[in-house]
N, C-alpha and C. Protein backbone atom coordinates (compact mmCIF):
# COMPACT_ATOMS: atom_id res chain seq x y z
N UNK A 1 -3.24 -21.93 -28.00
CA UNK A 1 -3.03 -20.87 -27.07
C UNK A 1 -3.95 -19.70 -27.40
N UNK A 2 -4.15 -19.04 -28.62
CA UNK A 2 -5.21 -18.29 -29.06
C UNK A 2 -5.15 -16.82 -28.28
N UNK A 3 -6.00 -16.33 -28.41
CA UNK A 3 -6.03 -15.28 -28.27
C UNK A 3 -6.12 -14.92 -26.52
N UNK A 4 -5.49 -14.39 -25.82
CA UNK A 4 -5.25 -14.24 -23.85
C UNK A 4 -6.15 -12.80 -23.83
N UNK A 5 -6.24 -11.68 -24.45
CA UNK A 5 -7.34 -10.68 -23.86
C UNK A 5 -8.03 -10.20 -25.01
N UNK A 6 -9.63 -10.02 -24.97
CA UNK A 6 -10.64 -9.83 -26.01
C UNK A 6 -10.32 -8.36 -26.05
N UNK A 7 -10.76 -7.84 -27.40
CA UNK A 7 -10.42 -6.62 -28.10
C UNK A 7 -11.36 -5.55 -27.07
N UNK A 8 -12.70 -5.43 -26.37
CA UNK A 8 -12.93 -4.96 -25.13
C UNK A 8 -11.94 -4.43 -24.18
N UNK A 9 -11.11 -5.23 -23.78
CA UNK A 9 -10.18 -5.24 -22.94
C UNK A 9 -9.30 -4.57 -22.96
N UNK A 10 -8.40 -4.69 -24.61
CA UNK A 10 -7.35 -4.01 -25.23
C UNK A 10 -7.55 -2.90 -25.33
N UNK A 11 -8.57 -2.08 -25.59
CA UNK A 11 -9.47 -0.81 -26.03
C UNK A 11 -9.45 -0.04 -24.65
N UNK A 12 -9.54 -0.57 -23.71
CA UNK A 12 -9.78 -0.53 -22.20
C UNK A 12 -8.55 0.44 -21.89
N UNK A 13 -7.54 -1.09 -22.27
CA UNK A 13 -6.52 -0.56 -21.50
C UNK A 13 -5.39 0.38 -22.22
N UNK A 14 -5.49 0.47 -23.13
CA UNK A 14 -4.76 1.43 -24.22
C UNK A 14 -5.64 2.97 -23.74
N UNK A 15 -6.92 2.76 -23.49
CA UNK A 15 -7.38 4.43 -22.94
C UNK A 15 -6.55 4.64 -21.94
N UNK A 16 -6.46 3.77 -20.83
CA UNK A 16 -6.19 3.90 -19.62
C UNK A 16 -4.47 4.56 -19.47
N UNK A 17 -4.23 3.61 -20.46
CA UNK A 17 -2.86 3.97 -20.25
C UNK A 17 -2.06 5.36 -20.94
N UNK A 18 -3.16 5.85 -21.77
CA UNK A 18 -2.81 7.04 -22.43
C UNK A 18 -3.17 8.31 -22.05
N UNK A 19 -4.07 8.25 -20.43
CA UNK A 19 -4.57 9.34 -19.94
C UNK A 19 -3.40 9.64 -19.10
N UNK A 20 -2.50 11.26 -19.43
CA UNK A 20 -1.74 11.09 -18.53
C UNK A 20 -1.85 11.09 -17.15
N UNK A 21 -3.08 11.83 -16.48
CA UNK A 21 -3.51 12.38 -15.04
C UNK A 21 -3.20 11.21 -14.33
N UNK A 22 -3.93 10.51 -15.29
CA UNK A 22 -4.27 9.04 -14.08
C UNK A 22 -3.42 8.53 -13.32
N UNK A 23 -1.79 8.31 -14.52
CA UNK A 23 -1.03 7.54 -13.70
C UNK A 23 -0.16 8.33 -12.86
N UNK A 24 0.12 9.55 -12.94
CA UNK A 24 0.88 10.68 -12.08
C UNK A 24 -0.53 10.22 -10.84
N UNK A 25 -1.74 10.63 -10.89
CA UNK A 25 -2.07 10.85 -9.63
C UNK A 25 -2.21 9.60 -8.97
N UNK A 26 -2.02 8.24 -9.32
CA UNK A 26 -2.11 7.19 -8.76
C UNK A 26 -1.12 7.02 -8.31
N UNK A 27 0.18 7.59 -8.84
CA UNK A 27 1.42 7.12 -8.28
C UNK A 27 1.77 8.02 -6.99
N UNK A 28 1.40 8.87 -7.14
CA UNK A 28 1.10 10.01 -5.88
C UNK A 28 0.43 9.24 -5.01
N UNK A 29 -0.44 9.22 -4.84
CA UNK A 29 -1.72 8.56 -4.36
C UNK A 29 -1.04 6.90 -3.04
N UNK A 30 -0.39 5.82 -4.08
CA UNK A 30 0.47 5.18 -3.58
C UNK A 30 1.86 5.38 -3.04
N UNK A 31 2.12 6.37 -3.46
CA UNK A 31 3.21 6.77 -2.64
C UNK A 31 3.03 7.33 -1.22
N UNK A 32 1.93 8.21 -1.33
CA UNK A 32 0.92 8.73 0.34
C UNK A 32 0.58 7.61 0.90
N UNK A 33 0.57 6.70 0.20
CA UNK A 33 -0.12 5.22 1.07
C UNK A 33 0.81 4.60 1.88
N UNK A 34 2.21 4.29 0.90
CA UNK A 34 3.34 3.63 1.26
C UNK A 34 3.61 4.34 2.67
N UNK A 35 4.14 5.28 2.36
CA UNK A 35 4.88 6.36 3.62
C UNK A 35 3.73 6.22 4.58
N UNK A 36 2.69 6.19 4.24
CA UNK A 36 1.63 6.22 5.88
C UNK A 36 1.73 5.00 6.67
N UNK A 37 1.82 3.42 5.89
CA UNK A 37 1.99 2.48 6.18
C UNK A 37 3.36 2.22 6.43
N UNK A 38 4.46 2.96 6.29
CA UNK A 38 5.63 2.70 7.04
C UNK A 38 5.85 3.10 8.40
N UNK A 39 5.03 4.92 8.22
CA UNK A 39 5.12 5.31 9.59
C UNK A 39 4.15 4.01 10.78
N UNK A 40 2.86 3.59 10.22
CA UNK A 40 2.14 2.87 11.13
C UNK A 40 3.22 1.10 11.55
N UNK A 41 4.28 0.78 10.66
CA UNK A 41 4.42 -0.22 10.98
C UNK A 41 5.60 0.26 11.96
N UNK A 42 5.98 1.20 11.81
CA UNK A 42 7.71 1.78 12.84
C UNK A 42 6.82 1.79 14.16
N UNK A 43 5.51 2.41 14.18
CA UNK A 43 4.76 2.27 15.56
C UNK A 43 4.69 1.41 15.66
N UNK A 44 4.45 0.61 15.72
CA UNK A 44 4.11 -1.21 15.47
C UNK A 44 4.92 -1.57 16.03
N UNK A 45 6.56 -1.75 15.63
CA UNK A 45 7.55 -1.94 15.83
C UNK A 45 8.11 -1.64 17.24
N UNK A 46 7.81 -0.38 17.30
CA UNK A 46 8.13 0.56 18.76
C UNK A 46 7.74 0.12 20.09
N UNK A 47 5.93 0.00 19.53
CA UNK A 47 5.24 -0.51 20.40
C UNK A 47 5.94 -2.22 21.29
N UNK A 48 5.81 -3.01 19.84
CA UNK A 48 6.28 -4.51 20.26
C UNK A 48 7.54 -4.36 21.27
N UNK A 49 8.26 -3.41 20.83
CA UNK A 49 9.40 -3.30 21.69
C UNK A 49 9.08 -3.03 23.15
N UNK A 50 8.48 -2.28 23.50
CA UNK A 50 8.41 -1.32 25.04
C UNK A 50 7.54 -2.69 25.62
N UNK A 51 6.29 -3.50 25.12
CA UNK A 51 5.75 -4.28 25.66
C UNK A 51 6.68 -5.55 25.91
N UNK A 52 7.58 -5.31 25.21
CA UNK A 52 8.06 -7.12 24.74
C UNK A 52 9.59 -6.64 26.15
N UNK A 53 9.54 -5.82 26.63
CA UNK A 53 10.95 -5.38 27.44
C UNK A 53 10.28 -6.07 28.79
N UNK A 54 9.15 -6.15 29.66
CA UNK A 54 9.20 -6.38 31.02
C UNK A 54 7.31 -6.96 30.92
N UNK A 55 7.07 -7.98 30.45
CA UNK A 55 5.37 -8.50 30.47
C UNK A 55 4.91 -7.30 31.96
N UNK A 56 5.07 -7.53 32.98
CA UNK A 56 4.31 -6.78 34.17
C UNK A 56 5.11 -5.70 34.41
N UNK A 57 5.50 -5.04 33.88
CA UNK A 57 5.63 -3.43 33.77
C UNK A 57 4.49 -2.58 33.54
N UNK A 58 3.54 -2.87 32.82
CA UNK A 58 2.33 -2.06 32.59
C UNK A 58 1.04 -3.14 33.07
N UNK A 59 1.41 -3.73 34.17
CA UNK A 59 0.09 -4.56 34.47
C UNK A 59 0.11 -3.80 35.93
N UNK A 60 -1.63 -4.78 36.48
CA UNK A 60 -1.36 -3.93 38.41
C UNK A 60 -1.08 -5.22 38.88
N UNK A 61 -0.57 -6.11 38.43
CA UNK A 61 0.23 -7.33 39.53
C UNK A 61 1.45 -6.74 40.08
């Protein structure tokens, strides 16, 4: 089984994880993401609805 990540790697991610900024502003960051992509899927949602109520309601047949 041996060794799964080279000492490069480890070094890497031990910086990474000890900078505090990073992970506060990433989690920020994804959290602005989440909430934007909820509001876009409730439109989504909304939308499917009003189209999915009468196909030739919004056509000129």
């Amino acid at each position: 089984m041996g060794k799964r990540f080279d000492k490069e790697f480890k070094i890497e991610a031990v910086r990474l994880a000890s900078e505090p900024g990073n992970t506060d502003d990433e989690m920020q960051r994804l959290k602005r993401e989440n909430e934007r992509l909820r509001r876009e899927r409730d439109i989504l949602k909304k939308a499917v609805a009003i189209f999915s109520e009468d196909p030739n309601r919004y056509s000129d047949s």
